[in-house]
Structure formats: structure tokens, C-alpha cells
Protein backbone atom coordinates (compact mmCIF):
# COMPACT_ATOMS: atom_id res chain seq x y z
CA UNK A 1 -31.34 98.93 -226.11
CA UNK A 2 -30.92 96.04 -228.49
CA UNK A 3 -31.91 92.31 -227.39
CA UNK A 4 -30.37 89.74 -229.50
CA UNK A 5 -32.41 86.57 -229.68
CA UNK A 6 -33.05 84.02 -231.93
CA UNK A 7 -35.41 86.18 -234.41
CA UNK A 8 -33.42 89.26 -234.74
CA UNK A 9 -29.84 87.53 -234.59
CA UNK A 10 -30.06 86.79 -237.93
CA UNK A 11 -30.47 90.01 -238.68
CA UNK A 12 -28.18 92.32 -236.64
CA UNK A 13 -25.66 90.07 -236.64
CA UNK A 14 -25.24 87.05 -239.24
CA UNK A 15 -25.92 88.95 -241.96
CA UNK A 16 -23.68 91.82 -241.14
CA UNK A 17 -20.24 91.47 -241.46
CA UNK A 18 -18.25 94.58 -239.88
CA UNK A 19 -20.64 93.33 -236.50
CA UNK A 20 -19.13 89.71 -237.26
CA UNK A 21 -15.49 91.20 -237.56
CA UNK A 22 -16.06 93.25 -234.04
CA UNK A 23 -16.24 89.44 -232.33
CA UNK A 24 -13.39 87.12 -231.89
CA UNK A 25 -12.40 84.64 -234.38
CA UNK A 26 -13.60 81.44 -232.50
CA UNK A 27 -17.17 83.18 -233.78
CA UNK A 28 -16.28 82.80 -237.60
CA UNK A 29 -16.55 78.56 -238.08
CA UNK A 30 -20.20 79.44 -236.61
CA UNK A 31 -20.74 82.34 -239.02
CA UNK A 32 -19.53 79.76 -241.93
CA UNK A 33 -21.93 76.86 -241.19
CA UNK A 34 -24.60 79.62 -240.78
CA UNK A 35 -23.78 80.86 -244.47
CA UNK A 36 -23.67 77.38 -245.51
CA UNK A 37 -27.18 76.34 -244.50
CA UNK A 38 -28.33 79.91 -246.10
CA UNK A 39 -27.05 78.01 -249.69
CA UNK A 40 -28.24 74.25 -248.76
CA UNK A 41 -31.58 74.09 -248.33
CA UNK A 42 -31.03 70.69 -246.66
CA UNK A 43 -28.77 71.98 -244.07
CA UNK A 44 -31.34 74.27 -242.36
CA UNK A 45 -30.86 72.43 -238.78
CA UNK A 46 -26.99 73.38 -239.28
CA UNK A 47 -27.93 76.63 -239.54
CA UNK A 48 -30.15 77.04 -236.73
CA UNK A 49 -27.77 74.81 -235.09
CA UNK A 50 -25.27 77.97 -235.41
CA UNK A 51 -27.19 80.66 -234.08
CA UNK A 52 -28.15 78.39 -231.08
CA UNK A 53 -24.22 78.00 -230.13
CA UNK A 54 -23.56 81.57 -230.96
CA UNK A 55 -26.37 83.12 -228.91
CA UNK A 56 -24.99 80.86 -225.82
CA UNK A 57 -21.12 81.32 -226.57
CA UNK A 58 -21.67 85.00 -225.89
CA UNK A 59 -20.19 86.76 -222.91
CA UNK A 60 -20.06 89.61 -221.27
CA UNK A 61 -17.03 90.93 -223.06
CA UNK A 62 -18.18 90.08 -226.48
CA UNK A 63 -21.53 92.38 -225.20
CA UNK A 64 -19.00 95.12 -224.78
CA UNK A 65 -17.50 94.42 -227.97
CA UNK A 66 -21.03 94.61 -229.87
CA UNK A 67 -22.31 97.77 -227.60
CA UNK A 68 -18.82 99.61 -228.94
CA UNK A 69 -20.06 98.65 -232.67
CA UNK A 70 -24.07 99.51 -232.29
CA UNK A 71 -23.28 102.73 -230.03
CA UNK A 72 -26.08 101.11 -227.88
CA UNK A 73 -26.77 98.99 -224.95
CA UNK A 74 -27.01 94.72 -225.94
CA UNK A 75 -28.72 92.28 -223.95
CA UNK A 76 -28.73 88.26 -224.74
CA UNK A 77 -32.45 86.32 -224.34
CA UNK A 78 -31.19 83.02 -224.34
CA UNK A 79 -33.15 79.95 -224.94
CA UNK A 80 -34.04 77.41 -222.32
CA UNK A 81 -33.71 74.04 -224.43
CA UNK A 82 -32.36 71.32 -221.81
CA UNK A 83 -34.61 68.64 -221.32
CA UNK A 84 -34.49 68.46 -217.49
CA UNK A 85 -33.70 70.80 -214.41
CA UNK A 86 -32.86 70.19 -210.89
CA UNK A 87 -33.22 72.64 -208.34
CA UNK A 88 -32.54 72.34 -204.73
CA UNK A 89 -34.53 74.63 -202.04
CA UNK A 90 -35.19 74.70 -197.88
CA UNK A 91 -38.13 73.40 -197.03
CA UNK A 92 -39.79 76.74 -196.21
CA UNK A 93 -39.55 78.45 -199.66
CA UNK A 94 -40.30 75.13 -202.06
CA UNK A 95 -44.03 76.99 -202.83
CA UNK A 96 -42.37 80.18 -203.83
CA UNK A 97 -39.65 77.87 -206.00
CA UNK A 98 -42.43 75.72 -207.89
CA UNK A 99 -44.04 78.60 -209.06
CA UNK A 100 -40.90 80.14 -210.48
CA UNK A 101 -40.32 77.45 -212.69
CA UNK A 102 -41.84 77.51 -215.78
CA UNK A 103 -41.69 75.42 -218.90
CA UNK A 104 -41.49 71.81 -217.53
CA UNK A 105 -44.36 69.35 -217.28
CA UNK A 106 -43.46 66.91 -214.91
CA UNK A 107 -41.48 66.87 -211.93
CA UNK A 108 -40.19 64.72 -209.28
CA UNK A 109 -38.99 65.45 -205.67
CA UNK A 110 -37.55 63.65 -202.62
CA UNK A 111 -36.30 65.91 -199.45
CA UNK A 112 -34.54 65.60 -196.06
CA UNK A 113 -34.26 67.29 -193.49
CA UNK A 114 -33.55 70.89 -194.46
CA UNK A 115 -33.88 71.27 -198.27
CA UNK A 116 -36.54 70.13 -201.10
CA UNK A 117 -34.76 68.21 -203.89
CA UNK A 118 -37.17 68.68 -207.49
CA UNK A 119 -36.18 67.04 -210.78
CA UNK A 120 -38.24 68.76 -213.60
CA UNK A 121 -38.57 67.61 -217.34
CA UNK A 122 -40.19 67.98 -220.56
């Protein structure tokens, strides 16, 4: 099983182009700017900037597409990076929600009469 993430992307993908032809062609503007930022030292952000949108504009049917091409089961770890999450919970299972979330420092929450309301954020 192969799980693309943001270390091994790179490799298995960006840097292979016969993978990069198996995908759709809305892929290839994010394949350029990755090249581009390989070339321009200065550009680095652009680059990670690319792998970023590809690893979350992947779907189920471009997974097909890549397990066809690596004769092997592909997964996606994607990367939490939003700034704030809201989550909304009944009142009975909020201790069992809190301690599922992990990643976020603070945290506000209001409720009424059936449900727990929490606002986390970095």
C-alpha cells in the first residue's frame, strides 16, 4: 500500500512523469509551478504551495487512476492546516468529542438545549 503525503509526493509523483500523465490535465498548471520553484530558489513557497493543492485536489477517482499505474493500493494523508474548527455535539458525548480533537490550543463553546457548540483555533 502506498500513502502519498507531503514527504513522499515529491517523489512518487512530481518527479515522475508517466504517474503525472495517468492524472487529468487540470493536475499539470500544479505540476508546472512545482517545476518552477525546483529552478527558482526564491519560489520555494510556490512550490510547496503546489503539492499542498495537489494532495487536497485528489479524489477518489484520481486514486483509481494512480492504483491502475503503481499496480498497488493508494491512500491520501492529508494535512490539517485551517486555522479554526467548529464542531457541534449533544450534550452527552461533548467528553468523548474534546478528546478527539487534536491539534488546536484554544477553544470556545456556548450550548443549548440539546447540543454543545465548540470553536477551536490555533
Amino acid at each position: 500500500m502506498i500513502t502519498l503525503n507531503f514527504t513522499n509526493v515529491e517523489e512518487l509523483i512530481f518527479e515522475d512523469r508517466k504517474a503525472q500523465s495517468v492524472l487529468p490535465g487540470h493536475f499539470f498548471s500544479i505540476f508546472e509551478q512545482w517545476r518552477l520553484a525546483q529552478q527558482l530558489p526564491q519560489l520555494r513557497e510556490v512550490g510547496k504551495h503546489a503539492i499542498l493543492d495537489f494532495i487536497n485536489g485528489l479524489d477518489d477517482t484520481h486514486l483509481e487512476l494512480l492504483e491502475a499505474y503503481f499496480d498497488e493500493r493508494v491512500t491520501i494523508e492529508r494535512l490539517n492546516y485551517s486555522v479554526a474548527k467548529n464542531i457541534k455535539v449533544p450534550l452527552g458525548e461533548a467528553c468523548d468529542a474534546l478528546c478527539r480533537v487534536d491539534g488546536f490550543n484554544q477553544l470556545g463553546m456556548w450550548r443549548d438545549d440539546e447540543f454543545l457548540y465548540i470553536s477551536f483555533w490555533r
